[in-house]
Protein backbone atom coordinates (compact mmCIF):
# COMPACT_ATOMS: atom_id res chain seq x y z
CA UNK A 1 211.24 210.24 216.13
CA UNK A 2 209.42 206.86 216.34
CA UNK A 3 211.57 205.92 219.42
CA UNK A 4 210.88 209.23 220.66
CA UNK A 5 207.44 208.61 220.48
CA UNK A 6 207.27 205.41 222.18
CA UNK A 7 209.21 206.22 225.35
CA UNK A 8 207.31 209.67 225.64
CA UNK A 9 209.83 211.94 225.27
CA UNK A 10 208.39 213.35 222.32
CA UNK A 11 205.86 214.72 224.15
CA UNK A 12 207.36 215.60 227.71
CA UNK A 13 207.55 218.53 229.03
CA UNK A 14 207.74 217.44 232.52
CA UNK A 15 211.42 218.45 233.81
CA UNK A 16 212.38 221.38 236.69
CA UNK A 17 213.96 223.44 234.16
CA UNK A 18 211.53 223.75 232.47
CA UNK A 19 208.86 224.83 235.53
CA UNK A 20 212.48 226.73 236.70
CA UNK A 21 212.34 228.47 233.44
CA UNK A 22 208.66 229.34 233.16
CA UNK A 23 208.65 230.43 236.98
CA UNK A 24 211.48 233.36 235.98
CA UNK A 25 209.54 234.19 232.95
CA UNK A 26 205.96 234.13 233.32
CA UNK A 27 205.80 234.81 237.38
CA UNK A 28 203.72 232.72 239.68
CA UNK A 29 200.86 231.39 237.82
CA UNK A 30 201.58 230.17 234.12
CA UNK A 31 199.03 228.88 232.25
CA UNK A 32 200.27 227.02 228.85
CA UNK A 33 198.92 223.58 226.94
CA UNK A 34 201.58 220.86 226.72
CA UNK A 35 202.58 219.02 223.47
CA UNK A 36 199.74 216.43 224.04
CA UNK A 37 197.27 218.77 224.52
CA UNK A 38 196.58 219.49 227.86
CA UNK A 39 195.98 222.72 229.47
CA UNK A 40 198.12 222.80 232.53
CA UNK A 41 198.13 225.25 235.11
CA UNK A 42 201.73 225.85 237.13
CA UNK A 43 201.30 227.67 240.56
CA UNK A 44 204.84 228.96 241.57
CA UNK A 45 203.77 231.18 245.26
CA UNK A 46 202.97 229.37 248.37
CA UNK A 47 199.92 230.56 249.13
CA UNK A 48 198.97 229.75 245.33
CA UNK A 49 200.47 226.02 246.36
CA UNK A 50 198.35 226.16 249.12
CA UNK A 51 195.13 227.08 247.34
CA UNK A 52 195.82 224.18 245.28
CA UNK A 53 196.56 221.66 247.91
CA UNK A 54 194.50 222.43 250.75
CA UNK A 55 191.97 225.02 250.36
CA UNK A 56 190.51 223.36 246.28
CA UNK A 57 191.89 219.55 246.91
CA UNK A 58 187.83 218.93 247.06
CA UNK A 59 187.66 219.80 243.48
CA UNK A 60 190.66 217.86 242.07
CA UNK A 61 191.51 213.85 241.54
CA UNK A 62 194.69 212.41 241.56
CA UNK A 63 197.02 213.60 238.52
CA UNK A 64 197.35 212.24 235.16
CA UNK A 65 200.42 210.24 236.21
CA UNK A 66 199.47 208.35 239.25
CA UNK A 67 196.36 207.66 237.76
CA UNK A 68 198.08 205.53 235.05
CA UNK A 69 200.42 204.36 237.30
CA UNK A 70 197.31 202.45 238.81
CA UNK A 71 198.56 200.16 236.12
CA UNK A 72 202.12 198.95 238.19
CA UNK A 73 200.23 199.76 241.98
CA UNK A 74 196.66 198.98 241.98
CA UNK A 75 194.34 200.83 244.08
CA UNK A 76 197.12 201.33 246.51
CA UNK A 77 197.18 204.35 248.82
CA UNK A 78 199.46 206.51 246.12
CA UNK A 79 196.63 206.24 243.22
CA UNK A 80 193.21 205.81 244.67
CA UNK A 81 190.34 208.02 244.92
CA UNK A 82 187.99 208.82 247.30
CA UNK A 83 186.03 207.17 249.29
CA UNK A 84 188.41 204.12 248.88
CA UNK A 85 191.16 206.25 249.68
CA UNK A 86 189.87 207.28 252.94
CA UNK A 87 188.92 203.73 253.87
CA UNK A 88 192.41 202.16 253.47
CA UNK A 89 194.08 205.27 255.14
CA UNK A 90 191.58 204.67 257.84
CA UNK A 91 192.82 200.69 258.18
CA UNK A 92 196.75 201.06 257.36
CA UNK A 93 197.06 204.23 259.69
CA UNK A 94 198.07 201.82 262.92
CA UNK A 95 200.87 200.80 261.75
CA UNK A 96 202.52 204.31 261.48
CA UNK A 97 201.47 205.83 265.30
CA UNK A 98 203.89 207.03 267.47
CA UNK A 99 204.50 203.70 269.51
CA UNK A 100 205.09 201.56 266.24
CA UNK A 101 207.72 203.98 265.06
CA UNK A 102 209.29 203.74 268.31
CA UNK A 103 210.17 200.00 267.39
CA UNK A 104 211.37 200.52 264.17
CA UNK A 105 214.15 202.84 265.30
CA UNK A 106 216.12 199.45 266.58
CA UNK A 107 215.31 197.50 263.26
CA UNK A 108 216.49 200.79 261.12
CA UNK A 109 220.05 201.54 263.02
CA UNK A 110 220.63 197.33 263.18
CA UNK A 111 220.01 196.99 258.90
CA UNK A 112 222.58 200.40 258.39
CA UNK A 113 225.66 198.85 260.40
CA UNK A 114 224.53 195.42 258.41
CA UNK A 115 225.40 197.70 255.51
CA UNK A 116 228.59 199.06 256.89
CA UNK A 117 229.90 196.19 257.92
CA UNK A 118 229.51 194.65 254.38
CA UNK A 119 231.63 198.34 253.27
CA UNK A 120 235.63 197.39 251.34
CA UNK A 121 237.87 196.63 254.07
CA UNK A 122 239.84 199.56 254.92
CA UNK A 123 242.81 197.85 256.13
CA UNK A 124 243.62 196.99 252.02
CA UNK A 125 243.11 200.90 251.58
CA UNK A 126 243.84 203.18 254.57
CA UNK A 127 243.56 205.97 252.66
CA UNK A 128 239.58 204.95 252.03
CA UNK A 129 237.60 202.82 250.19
CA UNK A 130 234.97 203.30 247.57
CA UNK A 131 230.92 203.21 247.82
CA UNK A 132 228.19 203.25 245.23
CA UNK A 133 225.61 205.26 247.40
CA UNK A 134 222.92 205.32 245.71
CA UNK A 135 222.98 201.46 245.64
CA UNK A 136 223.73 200.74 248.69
CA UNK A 137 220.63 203.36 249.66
CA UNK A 138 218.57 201.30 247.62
CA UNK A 139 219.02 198.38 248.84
CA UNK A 140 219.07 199.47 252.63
CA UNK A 141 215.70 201.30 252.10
CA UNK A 142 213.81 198.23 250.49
CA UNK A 143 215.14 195.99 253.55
CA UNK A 144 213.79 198.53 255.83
CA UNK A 145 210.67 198.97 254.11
CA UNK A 146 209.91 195.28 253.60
CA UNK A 147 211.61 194.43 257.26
CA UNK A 148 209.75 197.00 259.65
CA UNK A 149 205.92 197.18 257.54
CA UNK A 150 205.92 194.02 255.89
CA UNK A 151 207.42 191.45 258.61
CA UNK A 152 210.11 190.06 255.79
CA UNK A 153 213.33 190.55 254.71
CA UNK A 154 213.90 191.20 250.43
CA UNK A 155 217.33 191.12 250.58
CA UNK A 156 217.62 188.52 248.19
CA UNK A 157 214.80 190.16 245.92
CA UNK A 158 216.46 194.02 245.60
CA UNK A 159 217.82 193.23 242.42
CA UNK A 160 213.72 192.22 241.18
CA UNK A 161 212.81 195.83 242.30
CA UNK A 162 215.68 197.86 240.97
CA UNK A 163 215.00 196.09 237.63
CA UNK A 164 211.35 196.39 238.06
CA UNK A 165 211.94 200.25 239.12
CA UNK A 166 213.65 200.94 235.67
CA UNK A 167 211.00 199.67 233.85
CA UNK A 168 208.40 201.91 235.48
CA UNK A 169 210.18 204.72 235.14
CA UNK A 170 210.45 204.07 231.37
CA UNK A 171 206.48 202.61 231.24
CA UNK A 172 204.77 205.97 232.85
CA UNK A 173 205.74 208.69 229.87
CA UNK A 174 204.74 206.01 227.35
CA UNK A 175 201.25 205.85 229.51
CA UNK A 176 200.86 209.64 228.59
CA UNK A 177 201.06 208.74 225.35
CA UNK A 178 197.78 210.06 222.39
CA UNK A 179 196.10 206.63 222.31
CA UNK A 180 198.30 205.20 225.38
CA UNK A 181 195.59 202.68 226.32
CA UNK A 182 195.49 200.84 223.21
CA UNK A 183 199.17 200.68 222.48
CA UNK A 184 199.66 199.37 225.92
CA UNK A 185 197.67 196.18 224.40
CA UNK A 186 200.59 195.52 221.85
CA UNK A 187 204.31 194.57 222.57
CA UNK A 188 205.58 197.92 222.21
CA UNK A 189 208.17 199.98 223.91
CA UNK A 190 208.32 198.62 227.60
CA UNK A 191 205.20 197.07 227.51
CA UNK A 192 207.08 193.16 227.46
CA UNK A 193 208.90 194.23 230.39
CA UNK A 194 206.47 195.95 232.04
CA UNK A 195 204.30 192.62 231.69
CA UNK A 196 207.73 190.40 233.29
CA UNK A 197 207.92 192.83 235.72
CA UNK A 198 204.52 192.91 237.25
CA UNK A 199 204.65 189.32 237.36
CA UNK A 200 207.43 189.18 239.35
CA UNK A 201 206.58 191.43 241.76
CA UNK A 202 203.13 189.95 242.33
CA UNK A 203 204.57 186.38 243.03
CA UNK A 204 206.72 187.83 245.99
CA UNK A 205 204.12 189.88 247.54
CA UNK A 206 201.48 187.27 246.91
CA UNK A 207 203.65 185.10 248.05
CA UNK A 208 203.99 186.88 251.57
CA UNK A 209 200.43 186.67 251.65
CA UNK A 210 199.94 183.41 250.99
CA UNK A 211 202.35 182.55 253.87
CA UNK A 212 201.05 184.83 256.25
CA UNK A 213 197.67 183.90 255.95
CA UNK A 214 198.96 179.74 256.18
CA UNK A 215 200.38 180.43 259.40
CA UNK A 216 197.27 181.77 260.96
CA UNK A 217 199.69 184.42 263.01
CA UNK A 218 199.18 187.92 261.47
CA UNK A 219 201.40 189.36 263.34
CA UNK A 220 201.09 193.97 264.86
CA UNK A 221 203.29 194.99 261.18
CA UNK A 222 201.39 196.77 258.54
CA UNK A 223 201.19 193.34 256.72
CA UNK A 224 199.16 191.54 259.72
CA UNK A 225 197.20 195.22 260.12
CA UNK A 226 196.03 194.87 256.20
CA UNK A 227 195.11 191.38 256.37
CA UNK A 228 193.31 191.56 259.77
CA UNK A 229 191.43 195.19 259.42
CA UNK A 230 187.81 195.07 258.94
CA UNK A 231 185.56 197.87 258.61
CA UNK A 232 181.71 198.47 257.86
CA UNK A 233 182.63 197.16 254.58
CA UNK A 234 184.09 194.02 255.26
CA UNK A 235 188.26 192.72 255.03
CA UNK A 236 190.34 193.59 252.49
CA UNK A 237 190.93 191.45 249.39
CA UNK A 238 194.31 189.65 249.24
CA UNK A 239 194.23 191.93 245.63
CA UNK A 240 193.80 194.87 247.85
CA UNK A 241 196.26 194.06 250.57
CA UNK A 242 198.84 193.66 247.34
CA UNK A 243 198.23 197.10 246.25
CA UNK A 244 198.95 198.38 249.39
CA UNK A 245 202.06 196.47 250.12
CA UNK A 246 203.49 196.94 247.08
CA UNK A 247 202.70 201.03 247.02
CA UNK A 248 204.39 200.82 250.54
CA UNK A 249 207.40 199.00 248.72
CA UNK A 250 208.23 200.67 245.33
CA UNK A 251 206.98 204.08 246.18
CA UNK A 252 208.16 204.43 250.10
CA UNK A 253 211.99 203.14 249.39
CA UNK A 254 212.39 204.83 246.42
CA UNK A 255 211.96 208.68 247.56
CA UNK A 256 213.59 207.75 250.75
CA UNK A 257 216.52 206.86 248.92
CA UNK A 258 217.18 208.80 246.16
CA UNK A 259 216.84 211.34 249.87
CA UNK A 260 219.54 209.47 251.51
CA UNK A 261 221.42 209.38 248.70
CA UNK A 262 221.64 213.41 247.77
CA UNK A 263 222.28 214.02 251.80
CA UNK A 264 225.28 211.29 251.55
CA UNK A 265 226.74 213.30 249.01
CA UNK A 266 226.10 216.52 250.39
CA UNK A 267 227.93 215.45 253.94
CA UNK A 268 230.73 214.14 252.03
CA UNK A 269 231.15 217.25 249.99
CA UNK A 270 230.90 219.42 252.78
CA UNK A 271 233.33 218.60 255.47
CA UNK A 272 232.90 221.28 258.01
CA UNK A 273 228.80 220.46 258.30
CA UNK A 274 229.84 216.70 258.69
CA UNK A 275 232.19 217.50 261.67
CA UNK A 276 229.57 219.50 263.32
CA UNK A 277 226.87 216.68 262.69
CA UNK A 278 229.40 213.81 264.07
CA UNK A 279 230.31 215.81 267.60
CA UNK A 280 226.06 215.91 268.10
CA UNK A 281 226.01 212.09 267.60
CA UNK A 282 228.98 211.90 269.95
CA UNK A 283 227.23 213.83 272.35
CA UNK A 284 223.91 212.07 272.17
CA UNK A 285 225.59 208.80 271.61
CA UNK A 286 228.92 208.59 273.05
CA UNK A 287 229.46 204.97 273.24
CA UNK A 288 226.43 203.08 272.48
CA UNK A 289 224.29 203.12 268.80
CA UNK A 290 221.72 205.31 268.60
CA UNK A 291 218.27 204.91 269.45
CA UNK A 292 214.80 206.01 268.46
CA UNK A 293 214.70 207.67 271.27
CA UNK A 294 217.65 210.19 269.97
CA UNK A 295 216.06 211.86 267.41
CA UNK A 296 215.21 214.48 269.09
CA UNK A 297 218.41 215.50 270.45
CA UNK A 298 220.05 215.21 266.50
CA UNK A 299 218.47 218.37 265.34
CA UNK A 300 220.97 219.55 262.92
CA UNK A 301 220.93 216.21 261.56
CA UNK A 302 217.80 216.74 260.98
CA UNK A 303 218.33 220.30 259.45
CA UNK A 304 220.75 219.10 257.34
CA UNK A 305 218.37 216.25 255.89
CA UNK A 306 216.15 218.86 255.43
CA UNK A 307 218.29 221.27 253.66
CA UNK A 308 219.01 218.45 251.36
CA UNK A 309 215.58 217.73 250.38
CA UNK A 310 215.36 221.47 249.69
CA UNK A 311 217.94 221.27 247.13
CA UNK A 312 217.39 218.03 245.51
CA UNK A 313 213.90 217.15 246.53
CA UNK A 314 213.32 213.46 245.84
CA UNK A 315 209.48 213.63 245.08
CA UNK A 316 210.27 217.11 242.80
CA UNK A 317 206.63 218.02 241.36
CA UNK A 318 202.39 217.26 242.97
CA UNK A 319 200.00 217.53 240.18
CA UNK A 320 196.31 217.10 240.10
CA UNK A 321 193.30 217.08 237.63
CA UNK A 322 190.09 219.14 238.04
CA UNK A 323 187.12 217.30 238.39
CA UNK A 324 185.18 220.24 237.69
CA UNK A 325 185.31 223.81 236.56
CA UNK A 326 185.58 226.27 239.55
CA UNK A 327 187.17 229.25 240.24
CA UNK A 328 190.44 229.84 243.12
CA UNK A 329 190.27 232.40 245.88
CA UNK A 330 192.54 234.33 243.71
CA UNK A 331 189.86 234.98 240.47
CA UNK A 332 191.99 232.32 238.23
CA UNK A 333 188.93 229.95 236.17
CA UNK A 334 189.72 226.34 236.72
CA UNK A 335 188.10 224.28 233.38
CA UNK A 336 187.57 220.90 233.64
CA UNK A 337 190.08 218.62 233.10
CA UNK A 338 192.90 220.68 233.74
CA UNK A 339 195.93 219.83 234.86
CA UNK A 340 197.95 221.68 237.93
CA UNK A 341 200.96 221.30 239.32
CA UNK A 342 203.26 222.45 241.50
CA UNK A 343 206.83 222.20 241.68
CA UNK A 344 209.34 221.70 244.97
CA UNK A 345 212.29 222.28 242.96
CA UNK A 346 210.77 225.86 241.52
CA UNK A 347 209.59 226.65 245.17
CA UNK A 348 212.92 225.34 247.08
CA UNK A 349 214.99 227.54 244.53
CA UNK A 350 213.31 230.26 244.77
CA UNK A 351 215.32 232.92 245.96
CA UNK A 352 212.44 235.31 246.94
CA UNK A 353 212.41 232.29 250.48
CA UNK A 354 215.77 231.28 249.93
CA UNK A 355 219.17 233.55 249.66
CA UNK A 356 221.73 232.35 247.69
CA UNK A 357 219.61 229.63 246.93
CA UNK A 358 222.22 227.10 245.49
CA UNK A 359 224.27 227.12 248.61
CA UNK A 360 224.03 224.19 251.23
CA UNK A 361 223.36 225.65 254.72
CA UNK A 362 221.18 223.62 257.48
CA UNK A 363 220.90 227.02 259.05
CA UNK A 364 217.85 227.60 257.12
CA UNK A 365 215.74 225.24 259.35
CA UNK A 366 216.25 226.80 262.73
CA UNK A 367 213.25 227.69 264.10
CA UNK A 368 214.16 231.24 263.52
CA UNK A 369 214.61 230.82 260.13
CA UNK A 370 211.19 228.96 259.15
CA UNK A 371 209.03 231.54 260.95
CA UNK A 372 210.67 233.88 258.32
CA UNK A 373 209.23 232.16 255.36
CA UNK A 374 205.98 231.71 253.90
CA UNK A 375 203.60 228.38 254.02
CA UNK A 376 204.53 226.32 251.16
CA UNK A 377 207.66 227.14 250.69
CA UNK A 378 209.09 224.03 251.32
CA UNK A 379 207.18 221.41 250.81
CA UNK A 380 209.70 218.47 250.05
CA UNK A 381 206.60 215.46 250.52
CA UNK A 382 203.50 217.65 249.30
CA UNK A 383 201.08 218.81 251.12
CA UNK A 384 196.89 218.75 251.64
CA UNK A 385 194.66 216.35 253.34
CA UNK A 386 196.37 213.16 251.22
CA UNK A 387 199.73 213.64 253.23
CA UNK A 388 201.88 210.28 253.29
CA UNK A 389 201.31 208.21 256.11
CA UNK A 390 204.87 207.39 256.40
CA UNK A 391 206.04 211.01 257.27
CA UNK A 392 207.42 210.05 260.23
CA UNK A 393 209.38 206.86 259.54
CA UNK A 394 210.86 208.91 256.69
CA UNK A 395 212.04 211.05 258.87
CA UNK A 396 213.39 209.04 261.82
CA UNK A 397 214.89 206.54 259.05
CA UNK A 398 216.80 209.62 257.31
CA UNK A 399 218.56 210.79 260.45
CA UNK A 400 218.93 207.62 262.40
CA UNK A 401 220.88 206.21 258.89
CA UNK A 402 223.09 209.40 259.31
CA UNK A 403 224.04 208.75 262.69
CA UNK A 404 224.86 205.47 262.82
CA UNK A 405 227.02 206.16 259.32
CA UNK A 406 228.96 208.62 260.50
CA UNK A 407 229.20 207.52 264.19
CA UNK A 408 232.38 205.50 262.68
CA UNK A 409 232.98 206.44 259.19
CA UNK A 410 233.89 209.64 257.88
CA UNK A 411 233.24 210.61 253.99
CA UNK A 412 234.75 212.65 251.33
CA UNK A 413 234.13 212.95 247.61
CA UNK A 414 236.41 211.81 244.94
CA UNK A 415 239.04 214.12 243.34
CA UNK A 416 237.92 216.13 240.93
CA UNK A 417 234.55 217.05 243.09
CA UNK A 418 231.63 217.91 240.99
CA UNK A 419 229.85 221.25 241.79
CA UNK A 420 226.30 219.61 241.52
CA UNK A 421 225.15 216.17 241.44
CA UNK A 422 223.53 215.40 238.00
CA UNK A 423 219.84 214.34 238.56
CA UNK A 424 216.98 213.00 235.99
CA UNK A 425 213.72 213.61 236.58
CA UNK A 426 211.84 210.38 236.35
CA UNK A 427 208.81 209.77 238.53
CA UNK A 428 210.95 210.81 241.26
CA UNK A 429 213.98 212.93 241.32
CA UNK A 430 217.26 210.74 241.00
CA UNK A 431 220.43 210.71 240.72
CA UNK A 432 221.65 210.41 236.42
CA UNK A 433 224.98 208.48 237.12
CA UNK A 434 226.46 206.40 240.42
CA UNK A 435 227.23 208.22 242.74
CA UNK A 436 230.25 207.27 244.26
CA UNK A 437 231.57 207.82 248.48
CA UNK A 438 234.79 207.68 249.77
CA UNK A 439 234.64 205.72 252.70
CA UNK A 440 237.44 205.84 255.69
CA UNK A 441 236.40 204.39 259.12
CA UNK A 442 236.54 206.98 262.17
CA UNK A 443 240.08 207.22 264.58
CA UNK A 444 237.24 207.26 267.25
CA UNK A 445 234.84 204.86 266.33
CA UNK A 446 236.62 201.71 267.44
CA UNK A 447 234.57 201.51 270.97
CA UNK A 448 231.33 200.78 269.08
CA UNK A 449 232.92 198.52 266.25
CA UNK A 450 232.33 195.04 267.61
CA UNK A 451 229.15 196.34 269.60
CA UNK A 452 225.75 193.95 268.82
CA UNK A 453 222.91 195.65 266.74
CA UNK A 454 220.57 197.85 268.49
CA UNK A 455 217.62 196.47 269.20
CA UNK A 456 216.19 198.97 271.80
CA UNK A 457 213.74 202.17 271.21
CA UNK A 458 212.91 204.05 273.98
CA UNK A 459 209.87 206.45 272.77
CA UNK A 460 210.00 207.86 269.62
CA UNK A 461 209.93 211.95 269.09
CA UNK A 462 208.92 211.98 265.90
CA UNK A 463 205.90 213.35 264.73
CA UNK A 464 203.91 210.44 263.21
CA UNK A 465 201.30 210.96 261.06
CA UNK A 466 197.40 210.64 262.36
CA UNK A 467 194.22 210.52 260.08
CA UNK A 468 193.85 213.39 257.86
CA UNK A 469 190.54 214.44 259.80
CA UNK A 470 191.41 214.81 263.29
CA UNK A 471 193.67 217.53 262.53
CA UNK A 472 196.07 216.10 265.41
CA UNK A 473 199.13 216.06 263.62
CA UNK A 474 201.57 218.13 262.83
CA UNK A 475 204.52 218.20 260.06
CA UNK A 476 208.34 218.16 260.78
CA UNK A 477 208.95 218.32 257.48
CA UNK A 478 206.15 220.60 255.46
CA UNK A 479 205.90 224.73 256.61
CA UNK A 480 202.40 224.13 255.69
CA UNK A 481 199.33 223.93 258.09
CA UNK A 482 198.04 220.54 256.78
CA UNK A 483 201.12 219.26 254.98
CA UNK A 484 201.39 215.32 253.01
CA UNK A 485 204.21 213.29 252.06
CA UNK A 486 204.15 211.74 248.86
CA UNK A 487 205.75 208.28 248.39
CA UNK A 488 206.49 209.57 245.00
CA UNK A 489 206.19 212.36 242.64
CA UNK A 490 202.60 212.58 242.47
CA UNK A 491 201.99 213.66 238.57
């Protein structure tokens, strides 16, 4: 019981069978206290999601989670409050318009055949060679990440953030802890590590401050954006600047690739889908790499990155905490201080919006299809004023990584295949074990094989985020009419 205690699980209650299992039972508002004594409020229909998110986010603060995650990120764009929040979403939003995604596109297609060309050679197998995705995803996020927003390359550090990743993931339950604040004093649990970590993390992105700043050239990346924004109240503090770089780094790679990950294995289970999603890159890209430019032409790559963020959705619950009492639309009391959440895995499962709700099928994003189902849903990246500013990087990153994959590799699973991917629910949704790819390179991909790294974007489709309060934007990813993407599972 005593270890128990000290890594939380003692008192969690925080898992998607368990919102699964109250959402069959109870219907589509259940009211309950948890083991620690909170009174939590679950919201199961979309328009009851909605309430929550968008029509009552004035009376609600972050949840209990990212609050004490403030502890690993700082006052980063994740965990803070208004007005700071607004402020910093105000300075970092540059970075993330339409023409700045554009130039990604190049950096994201040239760092995924980096990875492939690193793959086993397949010459020593023919028959295929094995992958650890969820490694490899990993690491290719992070270099994107740190590459397009931050101006520098961590390839040498991934190892600092997978290990420092762990220990996060084991620090938050213990910061739910009865008394949390004063055991996090002592050398308990992962406090030591959590400690080691933190210090390592701050001496690389200080570091990249430090040099940035020494060099007097802040360069048009997020990084240079942070350092050089100024605003009625003044620059940012280098203290500052680290909580949002590092927010953008841990959070931002992590959902994206737990994301690739589960639609890696979903293509390689599924072989028909993955022919029909390589003759659209073959189309769109016959002999050349693709380009930002493309995305709009790879639709059903994009439907089937949807469809796998409806089944295994990487940031899998939003929670917030009343700042005062009030009362929904809908008659239910809100007391102070409670907690309320809603769950994508409950909502993506539910077969009420979904048929046969287990099965794979991309067809459910046609057009067609959405304008059958209700707001909220889906809602794989949240939704509500606070939407992620990196919706549309996540986006063009997931389906530009596809394409250039299977441009000239196909995939299969290993013999025996497993009917569903085991997945933990940590403060994002990931996969439990490795998850392991057969690799085999494509009797047609030879053209492109010694072909130099894109570099070129030619106008990018997506749909990048603007400021919460122009009301400009509009999701690709949320059925929701003001929808946010969460860098992580906001708790």
């Amino acid at each position: 019981m005593w270890t128990r205690f000290l890594n939380g699980s003692l008192f969690s209650v925080d898992s998607p069978a368990f919102y699964k299992q109250n959402a069959e039972r109870y219907g589509d508002l259940v009211s309950f206290l948890t083991p620690n004594g909170f009174r939590q409020f679950q919201f199961n229909h979309p328009d009851l999601i909605a309430e929550m998110l968008v029509r009552d986010a004035g009376h609600h603060l972050r949840g209990v989670v990212l609050e004490r995650a403030r502890g690993i990120l700082g006052d980063g764009l994740l965990t803070s409050e208004e007005p700071l929040h607004l402020r910093q979403r105000r300075l970092c939003q540059p970075a993330f318009h339409r023409a700045r995604l554009a130039a990604y596109g190049g950096e994201i297609v040239r760092l995924t055949r980096e990875m492939t060309a690193a793959w086993p050679n397949p010459v020593a197998d023919p028959a295929g060679t094995r992958i650890e995705a969820h490694a490899e995803m990993v690491r290719l996020t992070l270099r994107i990440t740190s590459r397009c927003l931050l101006g520098a390359d961590v390839n040498d550090a991934v190892q600092t953030f997978v290990d420092s990743m762990q220990v996060f993931n084991d620090y938050l339950p213990f910061a739910l802890l009865p008394g949390a604040r004063f055991l996090e004093r002592l050398p308990l649990g992962p406090m030591p590590g959590m400690r080691r970590a933190l210090a390592a993390l701050d001496d690389l992105i200080f570091g990249m401050i430090r040099q940035r700043r020494a060099s007097g050239i802040f360069g048009d990346d997020l990084l240079g954006m942070l350092l050089e924004a100024e605003d009625s109240e003044g620059f940012m503090s280098d203290r500052q600047v680290r909580d949002e770089a590092l927010t953008i780094l841990l959070a931002g790679h992590e959902t994206t690739a737990n994301a690739l990950t589960f639609a890696l294995w979903q293509v390689a289970k599924h072989s028909d889908i993955q022919a029909r999603m390589r003759a659209e890159i073959d189309t769109v890209c016959p002999d050349r790499l693709p380009l930002a430019s493309d995305f709009r032409s790879l639709g059903y790559l994009e439907r089937v990155f949807a469809e796998s963020m409806r089944l295994y959705p990487p940031a899998w619950v939003v929670a917030r905490t009343a700042r005062e009492d009030y009362t929904m639309a809908s008659g239910q009391r809100i007391p102070k201080g409670a907690h309320l959440i809603a769950s994508q895995v409950v909502a993506h499962h539910d077969p009420r919006w979904w048929p046969d709700p287990m099965r794979f099928d991309p067809e459910r994003f046609t057009e067609a299809a959405k304008a059958t189902r209700p707001k909220f849903a889906y809602f794989p990246f949240g939704g509500g004023a606070r939407y992620c500013i990196g919706e549309g990087f996540a986006w063009m990153e997931g389906v530009l990584m596809l394409a250039t994959v299977l441009q000239q590799w196909e995939l299969s699973l290993p013999k025996p295949q497993q009917a569903e991917l085991p997945i933990t629910p940590k403060f994002t949704l990931r996969p439990t074990h490795e998850v392991e790819i057969l690799t085999t390179p494509r009797e047609y991909g030879s053209p492109l094989r010694g072909q130099a790294s894109a570099t070129q974007s030619s106008g990018c489709p997506v749909h990048c985020s603007h400021t919460a309060m122009t009301g400009e934007r509009r999701s690709r990813s949320s059925e929701a009419p003001q929808p946010e993407v969460v860098l992580a599972a906001e708790t």
